[in-house]
PDB file of N, CA and C in Angstrom:
ATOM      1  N   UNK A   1       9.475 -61.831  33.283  1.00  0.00           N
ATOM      2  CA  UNK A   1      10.788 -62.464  33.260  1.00  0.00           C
ATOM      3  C   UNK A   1      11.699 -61.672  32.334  1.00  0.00           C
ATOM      4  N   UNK A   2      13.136 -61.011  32.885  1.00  0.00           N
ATOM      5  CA  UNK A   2      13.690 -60.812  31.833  1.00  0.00           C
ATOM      6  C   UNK A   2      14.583 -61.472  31.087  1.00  0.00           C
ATOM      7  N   UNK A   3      15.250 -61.168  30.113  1.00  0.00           N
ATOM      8  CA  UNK A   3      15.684 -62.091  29.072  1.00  0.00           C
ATOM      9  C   UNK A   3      17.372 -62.084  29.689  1.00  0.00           C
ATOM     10  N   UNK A   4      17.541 -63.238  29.140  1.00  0.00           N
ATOM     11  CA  UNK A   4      19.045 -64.121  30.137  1.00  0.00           C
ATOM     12  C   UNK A   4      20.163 -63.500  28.527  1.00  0.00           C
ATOM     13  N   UNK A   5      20.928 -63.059  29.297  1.00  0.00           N
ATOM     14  CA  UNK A   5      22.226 -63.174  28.344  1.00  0.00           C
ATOM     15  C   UNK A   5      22.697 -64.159  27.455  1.00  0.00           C
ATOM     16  N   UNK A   6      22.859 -64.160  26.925  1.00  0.00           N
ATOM     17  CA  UNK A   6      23.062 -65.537  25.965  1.00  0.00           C
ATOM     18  C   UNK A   6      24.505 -65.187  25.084  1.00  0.00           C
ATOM     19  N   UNK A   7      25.178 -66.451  25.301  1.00  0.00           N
ATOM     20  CA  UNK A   7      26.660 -66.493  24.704  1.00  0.00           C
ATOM     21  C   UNK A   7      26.492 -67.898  23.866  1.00  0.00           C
ATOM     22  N   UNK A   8      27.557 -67.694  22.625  1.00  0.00           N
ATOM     23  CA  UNK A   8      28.121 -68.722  22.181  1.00  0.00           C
ATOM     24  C   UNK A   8      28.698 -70.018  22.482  1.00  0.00           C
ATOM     25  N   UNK A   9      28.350 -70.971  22.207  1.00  0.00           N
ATOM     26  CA  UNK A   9      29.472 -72.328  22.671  1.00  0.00           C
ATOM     27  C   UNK A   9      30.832 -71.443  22.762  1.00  0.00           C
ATOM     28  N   UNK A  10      31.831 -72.234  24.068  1.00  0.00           N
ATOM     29  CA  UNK A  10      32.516 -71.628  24.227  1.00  0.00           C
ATOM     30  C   UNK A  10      33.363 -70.525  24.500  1.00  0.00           C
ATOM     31  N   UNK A  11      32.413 -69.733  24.463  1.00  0.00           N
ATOM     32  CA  UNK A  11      32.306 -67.723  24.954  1.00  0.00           C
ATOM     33  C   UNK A  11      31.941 -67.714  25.706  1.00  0.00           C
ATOM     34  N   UNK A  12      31.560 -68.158  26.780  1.00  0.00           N
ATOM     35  CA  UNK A  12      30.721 -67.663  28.148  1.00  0.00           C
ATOM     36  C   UNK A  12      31.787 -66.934  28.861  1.00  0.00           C
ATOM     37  N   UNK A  13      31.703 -65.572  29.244  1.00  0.00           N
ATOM     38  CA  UNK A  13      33.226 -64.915  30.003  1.00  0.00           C
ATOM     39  C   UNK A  13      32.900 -65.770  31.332  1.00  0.00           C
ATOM     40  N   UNK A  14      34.217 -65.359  32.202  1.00  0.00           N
ATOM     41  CA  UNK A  14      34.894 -66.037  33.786  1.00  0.00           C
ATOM     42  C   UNK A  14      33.219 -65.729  34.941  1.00  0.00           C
ATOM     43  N   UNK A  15      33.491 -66.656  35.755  1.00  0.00           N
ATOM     44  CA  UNK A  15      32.186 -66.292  36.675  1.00  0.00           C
ATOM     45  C   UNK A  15      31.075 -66.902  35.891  1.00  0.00           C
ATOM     46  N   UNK A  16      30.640 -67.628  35.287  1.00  0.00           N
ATOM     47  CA  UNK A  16      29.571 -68.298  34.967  1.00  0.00           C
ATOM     48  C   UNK A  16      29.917 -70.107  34.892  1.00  0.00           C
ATOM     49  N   UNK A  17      29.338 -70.821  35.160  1.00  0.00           N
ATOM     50  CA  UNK A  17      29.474 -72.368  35.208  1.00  0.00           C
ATOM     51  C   UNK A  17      27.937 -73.238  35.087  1.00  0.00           C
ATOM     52  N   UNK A  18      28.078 -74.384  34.528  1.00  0.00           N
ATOM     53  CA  UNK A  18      27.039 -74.823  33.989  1.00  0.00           C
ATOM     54  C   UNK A  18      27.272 -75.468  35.568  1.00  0.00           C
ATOM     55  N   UNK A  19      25.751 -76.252  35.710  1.00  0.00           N
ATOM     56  CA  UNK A  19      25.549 -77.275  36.866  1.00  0.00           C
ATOM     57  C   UNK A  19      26.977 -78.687  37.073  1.00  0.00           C
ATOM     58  N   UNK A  20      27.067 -78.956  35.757  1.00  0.00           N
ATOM     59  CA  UNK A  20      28.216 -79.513  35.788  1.00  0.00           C
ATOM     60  C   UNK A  20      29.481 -79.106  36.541  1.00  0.00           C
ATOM     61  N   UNK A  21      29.868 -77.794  36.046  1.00  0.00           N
ATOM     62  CA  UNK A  21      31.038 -77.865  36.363  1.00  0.00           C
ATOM     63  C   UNK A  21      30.911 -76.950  37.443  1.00  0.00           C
ATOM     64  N   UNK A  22      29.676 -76.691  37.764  1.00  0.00           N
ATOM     65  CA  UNK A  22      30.209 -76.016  39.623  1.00  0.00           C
ATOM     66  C   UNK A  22      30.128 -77.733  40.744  1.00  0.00           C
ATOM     67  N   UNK A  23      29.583 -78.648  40.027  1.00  0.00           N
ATOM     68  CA  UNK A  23      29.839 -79.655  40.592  1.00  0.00           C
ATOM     69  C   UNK A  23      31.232 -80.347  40.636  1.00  0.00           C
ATOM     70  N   UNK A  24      32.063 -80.109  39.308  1.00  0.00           N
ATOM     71  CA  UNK A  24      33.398 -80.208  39.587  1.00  0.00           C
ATOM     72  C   UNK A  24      34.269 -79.492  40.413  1.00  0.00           C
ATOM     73  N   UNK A  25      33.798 -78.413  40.975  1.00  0.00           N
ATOM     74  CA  UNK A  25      34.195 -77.415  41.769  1.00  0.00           C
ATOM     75  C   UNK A  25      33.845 -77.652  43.829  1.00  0.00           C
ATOM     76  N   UNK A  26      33.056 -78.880  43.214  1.00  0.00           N
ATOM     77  CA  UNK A  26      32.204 -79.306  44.873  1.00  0.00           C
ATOM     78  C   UNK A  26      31.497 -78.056  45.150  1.00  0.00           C
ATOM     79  N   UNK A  27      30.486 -77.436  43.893  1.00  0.00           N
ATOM     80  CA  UNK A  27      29.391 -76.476  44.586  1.00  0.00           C
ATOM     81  C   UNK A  27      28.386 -76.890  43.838  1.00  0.00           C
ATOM     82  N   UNK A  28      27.201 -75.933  44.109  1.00  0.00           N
ATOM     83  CA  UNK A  28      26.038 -76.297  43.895  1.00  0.00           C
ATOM     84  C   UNK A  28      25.376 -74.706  43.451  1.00  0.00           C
ATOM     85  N   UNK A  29      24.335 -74.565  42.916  1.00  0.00           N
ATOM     86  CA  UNK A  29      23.870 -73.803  42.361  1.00  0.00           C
ATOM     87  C   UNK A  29      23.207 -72.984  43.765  1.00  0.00           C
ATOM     88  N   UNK A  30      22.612 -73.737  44.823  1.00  0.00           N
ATOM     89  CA  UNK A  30      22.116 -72.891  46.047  1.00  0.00           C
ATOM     90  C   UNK A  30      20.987 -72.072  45.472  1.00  0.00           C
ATOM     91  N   UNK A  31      20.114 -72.284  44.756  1.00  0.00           N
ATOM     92  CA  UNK A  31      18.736 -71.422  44.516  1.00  0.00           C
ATOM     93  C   UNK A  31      18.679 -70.422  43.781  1.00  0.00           C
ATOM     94  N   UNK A  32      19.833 -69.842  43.255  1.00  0.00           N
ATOM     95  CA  UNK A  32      19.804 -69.214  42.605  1.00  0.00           C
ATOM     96  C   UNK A  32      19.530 -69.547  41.061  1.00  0.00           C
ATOM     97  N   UNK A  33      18.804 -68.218  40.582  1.00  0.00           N
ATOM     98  CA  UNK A  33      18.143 -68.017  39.117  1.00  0.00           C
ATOM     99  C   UNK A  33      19.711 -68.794  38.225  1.00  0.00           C
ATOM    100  N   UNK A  34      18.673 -69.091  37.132  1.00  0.00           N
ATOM    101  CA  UNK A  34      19.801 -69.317  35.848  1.00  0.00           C
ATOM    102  C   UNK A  34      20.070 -67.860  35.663  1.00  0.00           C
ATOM    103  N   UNK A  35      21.233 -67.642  35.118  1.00  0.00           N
ATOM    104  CA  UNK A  35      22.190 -66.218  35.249  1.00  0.00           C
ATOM    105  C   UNK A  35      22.370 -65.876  33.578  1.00  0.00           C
ATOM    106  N   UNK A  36      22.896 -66.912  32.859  1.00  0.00           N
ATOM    107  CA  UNK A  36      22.599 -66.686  31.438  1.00  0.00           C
ATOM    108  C   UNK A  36      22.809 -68.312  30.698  1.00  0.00           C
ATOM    109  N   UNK A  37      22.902 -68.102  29.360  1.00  0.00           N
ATOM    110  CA  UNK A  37      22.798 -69.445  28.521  1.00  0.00           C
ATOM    111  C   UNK A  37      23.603 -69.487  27.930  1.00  0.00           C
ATOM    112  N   UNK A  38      23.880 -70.580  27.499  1.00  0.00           N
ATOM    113  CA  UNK A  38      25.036 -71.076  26.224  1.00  0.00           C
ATOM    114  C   UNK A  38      24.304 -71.667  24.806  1.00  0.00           C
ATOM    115  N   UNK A  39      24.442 -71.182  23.901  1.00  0.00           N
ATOM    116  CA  UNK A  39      23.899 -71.739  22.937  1.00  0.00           C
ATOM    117  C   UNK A  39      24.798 -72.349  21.715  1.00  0.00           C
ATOM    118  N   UNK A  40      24.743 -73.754  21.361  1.00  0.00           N
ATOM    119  CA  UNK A  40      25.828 -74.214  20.607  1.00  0.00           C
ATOM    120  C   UNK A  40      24.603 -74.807  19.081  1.00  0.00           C
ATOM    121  N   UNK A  41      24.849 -73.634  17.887  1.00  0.00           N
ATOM    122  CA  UNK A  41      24.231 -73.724  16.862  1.00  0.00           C
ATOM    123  C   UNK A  41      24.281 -75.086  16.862  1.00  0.00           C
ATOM    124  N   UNK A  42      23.293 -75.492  15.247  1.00  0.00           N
ATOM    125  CA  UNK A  42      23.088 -76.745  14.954  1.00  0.00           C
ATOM    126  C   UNK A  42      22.556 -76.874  13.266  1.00  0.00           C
ATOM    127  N   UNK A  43      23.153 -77.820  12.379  1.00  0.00           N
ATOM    128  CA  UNK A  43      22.921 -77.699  11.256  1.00  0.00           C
ATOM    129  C   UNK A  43      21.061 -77.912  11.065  1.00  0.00           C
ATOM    130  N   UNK A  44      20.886 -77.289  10.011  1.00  0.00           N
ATOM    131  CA  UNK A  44      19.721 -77.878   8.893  1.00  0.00           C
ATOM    132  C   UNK A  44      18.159 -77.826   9.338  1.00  0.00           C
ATOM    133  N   UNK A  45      18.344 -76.105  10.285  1.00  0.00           N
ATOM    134  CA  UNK A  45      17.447 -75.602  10.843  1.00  0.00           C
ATOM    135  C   UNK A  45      16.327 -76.598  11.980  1.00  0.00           C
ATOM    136  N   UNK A  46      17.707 -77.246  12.489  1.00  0.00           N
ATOM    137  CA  UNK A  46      17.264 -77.757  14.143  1.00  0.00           C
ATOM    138  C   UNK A  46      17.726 -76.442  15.257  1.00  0.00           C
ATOM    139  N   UNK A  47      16.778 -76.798  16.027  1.00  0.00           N
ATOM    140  CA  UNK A  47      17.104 -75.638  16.993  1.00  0.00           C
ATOM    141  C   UNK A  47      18.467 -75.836  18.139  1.00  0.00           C
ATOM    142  N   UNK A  48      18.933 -74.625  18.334  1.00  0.00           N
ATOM    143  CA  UNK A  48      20.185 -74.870  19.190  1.00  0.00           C
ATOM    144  C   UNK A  48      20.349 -75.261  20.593  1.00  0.00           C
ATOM    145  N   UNK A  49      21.406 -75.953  20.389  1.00  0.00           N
ATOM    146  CA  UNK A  49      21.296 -76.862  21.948  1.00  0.00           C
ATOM    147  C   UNK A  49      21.267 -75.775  22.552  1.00  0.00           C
ATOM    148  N   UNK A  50      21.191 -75.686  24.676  1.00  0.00           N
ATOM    149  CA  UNK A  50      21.298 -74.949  24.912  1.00  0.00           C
ATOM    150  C   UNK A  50      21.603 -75.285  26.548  1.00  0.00           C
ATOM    151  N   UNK A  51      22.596 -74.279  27.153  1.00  0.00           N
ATOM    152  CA  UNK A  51      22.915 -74.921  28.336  1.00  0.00           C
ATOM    153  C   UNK A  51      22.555 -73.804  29.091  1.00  0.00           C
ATOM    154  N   UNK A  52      22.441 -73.926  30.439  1.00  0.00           N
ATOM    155  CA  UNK A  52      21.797 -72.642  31.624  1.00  0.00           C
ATOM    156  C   UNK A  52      23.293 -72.400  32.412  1.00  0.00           C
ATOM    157  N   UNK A  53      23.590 -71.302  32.463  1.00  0.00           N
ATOM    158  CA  UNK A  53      24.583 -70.891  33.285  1.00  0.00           C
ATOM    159  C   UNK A  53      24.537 -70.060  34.593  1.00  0.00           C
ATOM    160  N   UNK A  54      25.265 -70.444  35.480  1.00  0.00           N
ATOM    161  CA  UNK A  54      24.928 -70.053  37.285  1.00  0.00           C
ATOM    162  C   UNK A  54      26.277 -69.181  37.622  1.00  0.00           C
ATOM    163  N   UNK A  55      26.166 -68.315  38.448  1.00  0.00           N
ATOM    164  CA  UNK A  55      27.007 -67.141  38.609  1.00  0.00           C
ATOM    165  C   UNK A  55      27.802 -68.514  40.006  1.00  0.00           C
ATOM    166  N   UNK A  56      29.489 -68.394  39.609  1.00  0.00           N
ATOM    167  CA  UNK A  56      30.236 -69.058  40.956  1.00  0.00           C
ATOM    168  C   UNK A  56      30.169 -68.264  41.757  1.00  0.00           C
ATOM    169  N   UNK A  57      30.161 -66.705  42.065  1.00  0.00           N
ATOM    170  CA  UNK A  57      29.964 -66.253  42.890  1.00  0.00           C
ATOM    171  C   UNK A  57      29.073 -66.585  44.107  1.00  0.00           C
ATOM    172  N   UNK A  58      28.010 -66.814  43.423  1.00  0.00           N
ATOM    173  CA  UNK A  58      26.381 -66.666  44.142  1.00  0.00           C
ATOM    174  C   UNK A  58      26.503 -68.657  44.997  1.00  0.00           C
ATOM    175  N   UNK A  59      27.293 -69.479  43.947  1.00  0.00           N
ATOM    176  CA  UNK A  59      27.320 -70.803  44.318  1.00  0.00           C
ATOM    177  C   UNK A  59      27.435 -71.239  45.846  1.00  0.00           C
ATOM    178  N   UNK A  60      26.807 -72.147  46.209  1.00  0.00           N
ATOM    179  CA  UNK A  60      26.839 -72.907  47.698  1.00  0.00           C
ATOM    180  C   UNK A  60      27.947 -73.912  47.711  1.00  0.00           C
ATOM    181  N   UNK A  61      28.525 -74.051  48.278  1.00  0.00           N
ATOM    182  CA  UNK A  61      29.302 -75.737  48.712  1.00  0.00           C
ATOM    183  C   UNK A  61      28.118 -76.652  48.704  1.00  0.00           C
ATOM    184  N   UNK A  62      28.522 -77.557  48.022  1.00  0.00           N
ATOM    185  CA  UNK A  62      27.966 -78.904  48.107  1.00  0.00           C
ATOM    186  C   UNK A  62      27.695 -79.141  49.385  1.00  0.00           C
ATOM    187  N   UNK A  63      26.253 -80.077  49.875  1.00  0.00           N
ATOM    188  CA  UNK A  63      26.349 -80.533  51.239  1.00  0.00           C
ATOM    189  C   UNK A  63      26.822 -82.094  51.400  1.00  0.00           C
ATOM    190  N   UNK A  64      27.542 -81.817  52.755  1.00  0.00           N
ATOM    191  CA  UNK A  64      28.093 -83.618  52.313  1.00  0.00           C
ATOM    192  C   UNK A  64      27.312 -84.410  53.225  1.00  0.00           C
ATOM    193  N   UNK A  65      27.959 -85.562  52.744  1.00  0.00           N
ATOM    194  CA  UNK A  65      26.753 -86.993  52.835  1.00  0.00           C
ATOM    195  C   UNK A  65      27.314 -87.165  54.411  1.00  0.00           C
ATOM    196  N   UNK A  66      25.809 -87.575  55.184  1.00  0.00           N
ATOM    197  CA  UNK A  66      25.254 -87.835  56.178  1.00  0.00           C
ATOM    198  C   UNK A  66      25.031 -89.535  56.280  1.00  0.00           C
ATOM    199  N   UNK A  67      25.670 -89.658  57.352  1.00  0.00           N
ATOM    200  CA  UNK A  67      25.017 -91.147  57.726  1.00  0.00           C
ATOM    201  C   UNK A  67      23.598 -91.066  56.868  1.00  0.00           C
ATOM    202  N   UNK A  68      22.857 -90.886  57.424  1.00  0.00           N
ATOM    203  CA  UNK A  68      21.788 -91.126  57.143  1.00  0.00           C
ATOM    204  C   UNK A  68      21.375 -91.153  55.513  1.00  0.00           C
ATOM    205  N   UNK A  69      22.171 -90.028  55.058  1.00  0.00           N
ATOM    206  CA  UNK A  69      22.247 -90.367  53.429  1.00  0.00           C
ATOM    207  C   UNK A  69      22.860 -91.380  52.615  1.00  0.00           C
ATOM    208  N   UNK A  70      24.001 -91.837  53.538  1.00  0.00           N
ATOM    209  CA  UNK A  70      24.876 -92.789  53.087  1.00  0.00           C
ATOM    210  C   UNK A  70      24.023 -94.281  53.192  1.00  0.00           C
ATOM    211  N   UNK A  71      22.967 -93.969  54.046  1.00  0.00           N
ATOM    212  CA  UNK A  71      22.437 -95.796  54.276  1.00  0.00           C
ATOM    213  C   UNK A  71      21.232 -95.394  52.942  1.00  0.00           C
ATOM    214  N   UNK A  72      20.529 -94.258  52.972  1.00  0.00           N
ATOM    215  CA  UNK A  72      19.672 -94.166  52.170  1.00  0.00           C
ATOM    216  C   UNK A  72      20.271 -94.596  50.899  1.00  0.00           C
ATOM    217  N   UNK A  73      21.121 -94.412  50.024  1.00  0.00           N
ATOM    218  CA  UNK A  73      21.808 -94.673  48.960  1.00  0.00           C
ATOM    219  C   UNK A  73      22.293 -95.984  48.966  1.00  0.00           C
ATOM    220  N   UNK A  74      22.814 -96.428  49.695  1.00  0.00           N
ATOM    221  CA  UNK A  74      22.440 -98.044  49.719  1.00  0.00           C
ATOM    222  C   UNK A  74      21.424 -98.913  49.644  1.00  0.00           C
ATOM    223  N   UNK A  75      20.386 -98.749  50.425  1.00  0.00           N
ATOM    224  CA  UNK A  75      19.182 -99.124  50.334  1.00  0.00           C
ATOM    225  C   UNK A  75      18.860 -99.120  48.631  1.00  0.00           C
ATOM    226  N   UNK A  76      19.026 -97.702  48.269  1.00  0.00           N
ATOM    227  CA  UNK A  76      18.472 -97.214  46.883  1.00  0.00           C
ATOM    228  C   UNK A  76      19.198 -98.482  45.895  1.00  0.00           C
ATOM    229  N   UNK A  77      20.354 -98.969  46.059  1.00  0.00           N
ATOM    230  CA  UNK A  77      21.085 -98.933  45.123  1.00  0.00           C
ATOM    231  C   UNK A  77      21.181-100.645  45.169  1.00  0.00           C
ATOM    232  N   UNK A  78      20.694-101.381  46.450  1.00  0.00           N
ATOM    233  CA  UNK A  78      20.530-102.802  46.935  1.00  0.00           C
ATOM    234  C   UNK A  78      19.503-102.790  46.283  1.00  0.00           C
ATOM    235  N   UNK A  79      18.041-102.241  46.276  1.00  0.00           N
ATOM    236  CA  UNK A  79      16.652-102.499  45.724  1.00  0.00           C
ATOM    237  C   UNK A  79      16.934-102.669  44.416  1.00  0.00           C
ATOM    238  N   UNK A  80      17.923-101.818  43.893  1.00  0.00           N
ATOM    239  CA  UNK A  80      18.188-101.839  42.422  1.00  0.00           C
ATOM    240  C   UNK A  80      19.039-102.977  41.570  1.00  0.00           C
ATOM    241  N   UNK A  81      19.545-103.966  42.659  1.00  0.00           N
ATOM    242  CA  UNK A  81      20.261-105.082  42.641  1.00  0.00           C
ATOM    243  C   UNK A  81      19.922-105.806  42.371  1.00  0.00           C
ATOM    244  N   UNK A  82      18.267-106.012  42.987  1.00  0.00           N
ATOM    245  CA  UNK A  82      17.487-107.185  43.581  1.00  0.00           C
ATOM    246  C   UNK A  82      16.459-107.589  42.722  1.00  0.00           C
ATOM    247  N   UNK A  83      16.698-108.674  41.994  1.00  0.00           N
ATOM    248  CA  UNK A  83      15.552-109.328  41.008  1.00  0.00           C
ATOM    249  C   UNK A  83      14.314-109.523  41.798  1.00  0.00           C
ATOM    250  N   UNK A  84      13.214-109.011  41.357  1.00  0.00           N
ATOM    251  CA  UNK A  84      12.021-108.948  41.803  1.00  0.00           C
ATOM    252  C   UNK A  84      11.446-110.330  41.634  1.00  0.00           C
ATOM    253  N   UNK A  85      11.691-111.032  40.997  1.00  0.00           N
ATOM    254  CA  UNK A  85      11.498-112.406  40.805  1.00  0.00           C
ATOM    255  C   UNK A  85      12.182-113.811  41.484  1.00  0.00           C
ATOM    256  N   UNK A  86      13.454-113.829  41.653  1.00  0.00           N
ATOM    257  CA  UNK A  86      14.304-114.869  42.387  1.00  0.00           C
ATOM    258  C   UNK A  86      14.914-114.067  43.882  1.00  0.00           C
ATOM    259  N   UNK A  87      14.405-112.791  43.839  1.00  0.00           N
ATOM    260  CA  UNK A  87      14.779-112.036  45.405  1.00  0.00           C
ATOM    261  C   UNK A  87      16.470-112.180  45.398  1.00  0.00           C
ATOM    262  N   UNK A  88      16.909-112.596  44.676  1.00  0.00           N
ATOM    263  CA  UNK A  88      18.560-111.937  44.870  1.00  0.00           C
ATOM    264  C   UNK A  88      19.318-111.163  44.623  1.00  0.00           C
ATOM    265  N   UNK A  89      20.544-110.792  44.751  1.00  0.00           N
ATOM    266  CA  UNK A  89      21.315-109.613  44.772  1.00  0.00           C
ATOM    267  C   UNK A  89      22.058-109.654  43.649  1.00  0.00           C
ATOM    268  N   UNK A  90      21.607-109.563  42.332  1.00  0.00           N
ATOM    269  CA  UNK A  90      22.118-109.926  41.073  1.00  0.00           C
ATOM    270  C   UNK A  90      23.506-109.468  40.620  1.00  0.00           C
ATOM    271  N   UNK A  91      23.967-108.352  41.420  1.00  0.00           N
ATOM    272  CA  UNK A  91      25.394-108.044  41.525  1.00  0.00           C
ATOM    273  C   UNK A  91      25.409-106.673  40.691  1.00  0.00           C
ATOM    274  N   UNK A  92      24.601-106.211  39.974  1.00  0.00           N
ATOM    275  CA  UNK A  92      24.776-105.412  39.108  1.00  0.00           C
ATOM    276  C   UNK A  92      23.274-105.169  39.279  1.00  0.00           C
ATOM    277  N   UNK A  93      23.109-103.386  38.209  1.00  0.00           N
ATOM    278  CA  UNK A  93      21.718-102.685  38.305  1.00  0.00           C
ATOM    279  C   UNK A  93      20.900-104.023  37.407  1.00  0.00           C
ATOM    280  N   UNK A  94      19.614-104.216  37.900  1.00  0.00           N
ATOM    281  CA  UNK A  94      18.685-104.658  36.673  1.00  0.00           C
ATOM    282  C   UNK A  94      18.615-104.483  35.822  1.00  0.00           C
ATOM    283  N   UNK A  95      18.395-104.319  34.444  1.00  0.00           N
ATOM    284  CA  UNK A  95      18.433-103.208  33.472  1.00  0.00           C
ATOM    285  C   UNK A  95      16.543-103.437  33.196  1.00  0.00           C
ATOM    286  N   UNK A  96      16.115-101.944  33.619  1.00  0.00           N
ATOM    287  CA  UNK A  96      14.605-101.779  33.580  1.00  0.00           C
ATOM    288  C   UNK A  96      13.867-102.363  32.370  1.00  0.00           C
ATOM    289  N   UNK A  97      14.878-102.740  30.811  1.00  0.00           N
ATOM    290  CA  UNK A  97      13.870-102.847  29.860  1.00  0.00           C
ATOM    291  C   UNK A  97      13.819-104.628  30.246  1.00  0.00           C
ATOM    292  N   UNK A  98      14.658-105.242  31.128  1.00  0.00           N
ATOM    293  CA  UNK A  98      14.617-106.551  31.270  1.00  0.00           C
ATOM    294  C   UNK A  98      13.755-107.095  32.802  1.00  0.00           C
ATOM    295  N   UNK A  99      13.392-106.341  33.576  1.00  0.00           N
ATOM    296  CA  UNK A  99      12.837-106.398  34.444  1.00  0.00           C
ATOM    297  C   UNK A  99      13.248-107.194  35.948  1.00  0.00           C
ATOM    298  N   UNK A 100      13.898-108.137  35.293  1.00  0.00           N
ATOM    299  CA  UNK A 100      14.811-109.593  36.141  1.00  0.00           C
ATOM    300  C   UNK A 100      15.994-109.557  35.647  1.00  0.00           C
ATOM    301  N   UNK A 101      16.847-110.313  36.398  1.00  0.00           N
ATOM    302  CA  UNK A 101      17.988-110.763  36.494  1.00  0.00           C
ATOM    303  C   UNK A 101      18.188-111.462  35.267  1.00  0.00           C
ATOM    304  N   UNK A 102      19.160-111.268  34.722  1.00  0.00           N
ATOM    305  CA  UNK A 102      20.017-111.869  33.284  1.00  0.00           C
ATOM    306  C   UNK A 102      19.143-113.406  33.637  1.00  0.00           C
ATOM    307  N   UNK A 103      19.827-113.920  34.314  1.00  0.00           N
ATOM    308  CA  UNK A 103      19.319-115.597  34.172  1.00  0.00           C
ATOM    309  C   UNK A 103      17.796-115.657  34.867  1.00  0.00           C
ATOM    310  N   UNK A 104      17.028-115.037  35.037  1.00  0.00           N
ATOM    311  CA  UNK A 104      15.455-114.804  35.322  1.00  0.00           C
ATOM    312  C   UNK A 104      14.840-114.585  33.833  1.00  0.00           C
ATOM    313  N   UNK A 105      15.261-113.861  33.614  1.00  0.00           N
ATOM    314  CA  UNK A 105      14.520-113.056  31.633  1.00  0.00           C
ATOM    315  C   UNK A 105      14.903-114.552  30.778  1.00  0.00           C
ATOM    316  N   UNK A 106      16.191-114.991  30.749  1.00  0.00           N
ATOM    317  CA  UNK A 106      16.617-116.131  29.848  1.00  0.00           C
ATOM    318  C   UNK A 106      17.181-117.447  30.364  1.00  0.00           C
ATOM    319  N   UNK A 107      16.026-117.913  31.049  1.00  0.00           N
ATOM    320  CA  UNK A 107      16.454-118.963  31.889  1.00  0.00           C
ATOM    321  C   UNK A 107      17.027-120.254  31.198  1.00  0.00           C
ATOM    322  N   UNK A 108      16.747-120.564  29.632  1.00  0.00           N
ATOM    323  CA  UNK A 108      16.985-121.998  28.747  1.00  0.00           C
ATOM    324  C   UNK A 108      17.843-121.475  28.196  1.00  0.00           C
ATOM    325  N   UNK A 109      18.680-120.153  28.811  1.00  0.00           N
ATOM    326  CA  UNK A 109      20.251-120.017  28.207  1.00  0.00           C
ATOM    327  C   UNK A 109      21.481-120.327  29.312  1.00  0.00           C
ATOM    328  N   UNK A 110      21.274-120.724  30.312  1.00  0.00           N
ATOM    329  CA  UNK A 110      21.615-121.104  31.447  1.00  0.00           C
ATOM    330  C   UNK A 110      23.229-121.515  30.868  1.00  0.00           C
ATOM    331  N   UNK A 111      24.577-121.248  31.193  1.00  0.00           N
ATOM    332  CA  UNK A 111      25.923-122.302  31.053  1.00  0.00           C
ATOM    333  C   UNK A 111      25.797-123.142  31.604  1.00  0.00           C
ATOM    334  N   UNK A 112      26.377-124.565  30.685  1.00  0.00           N
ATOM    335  CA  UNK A 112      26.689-125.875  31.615  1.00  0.00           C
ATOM    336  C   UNK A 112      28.045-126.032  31.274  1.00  0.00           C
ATOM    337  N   UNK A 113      28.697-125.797  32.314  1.00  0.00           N
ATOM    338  CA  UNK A 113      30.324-125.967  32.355  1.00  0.00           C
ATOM    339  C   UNK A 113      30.480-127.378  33.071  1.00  0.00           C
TER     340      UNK A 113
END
């Protein structure tokens, strides 16, 4: 393997983009190697963050969503709705450290309006 170029926070010259921002661009990295790095020091001898940079040149267009992707992501995102316990559509994600639905986890906190 040879060794990746490596720039400063903020120095990376034109033609390089993190995954991020070729996604702001509606591209995609397309298989290509990391191209070089970004490294943004860090006090009190922690090691430096570090980001991977992709040539825009080499970048793909994003592929766009397909029926078929569009129901898949629903599905994904309904299962993620759905209290495993009272089977309903809780309106919002579960939150994994609670397992159930707000009023499933703390049912003797119930409002009486």
């Amino acid at each position: 393997m040879s060794m990746l170029p490596v720039f400063r926070w903020h120095l990376a010259p034109d033609g390089y983009a993190t995954r991020r921002q070729l996604r702001a661009r509606d591209l995609r990295p397309g298989g290509q190697d990391v191209a070089a790095q970004l490294e943004r020091p860090r006090r009190r001898g922690r090691p430096p963050l570090v980001a991977y940079l992709y040539r825009v040149d080499l970048a793909k267009p994003v592929r766009p969503m397909t029926p078929g992707r569009w129901r898949a992501h629903a599905a994904m995102m309904r299962a993620r709705r759905t209290c495993p316990e009272c089977r309903r559509d809780a309106g919002y994600v579960i939150p994994p450290t609670l397992g159930t639905c707000v009023s499933c986890a703390y049912p003797e906190e119930q409002c009486v309006a």
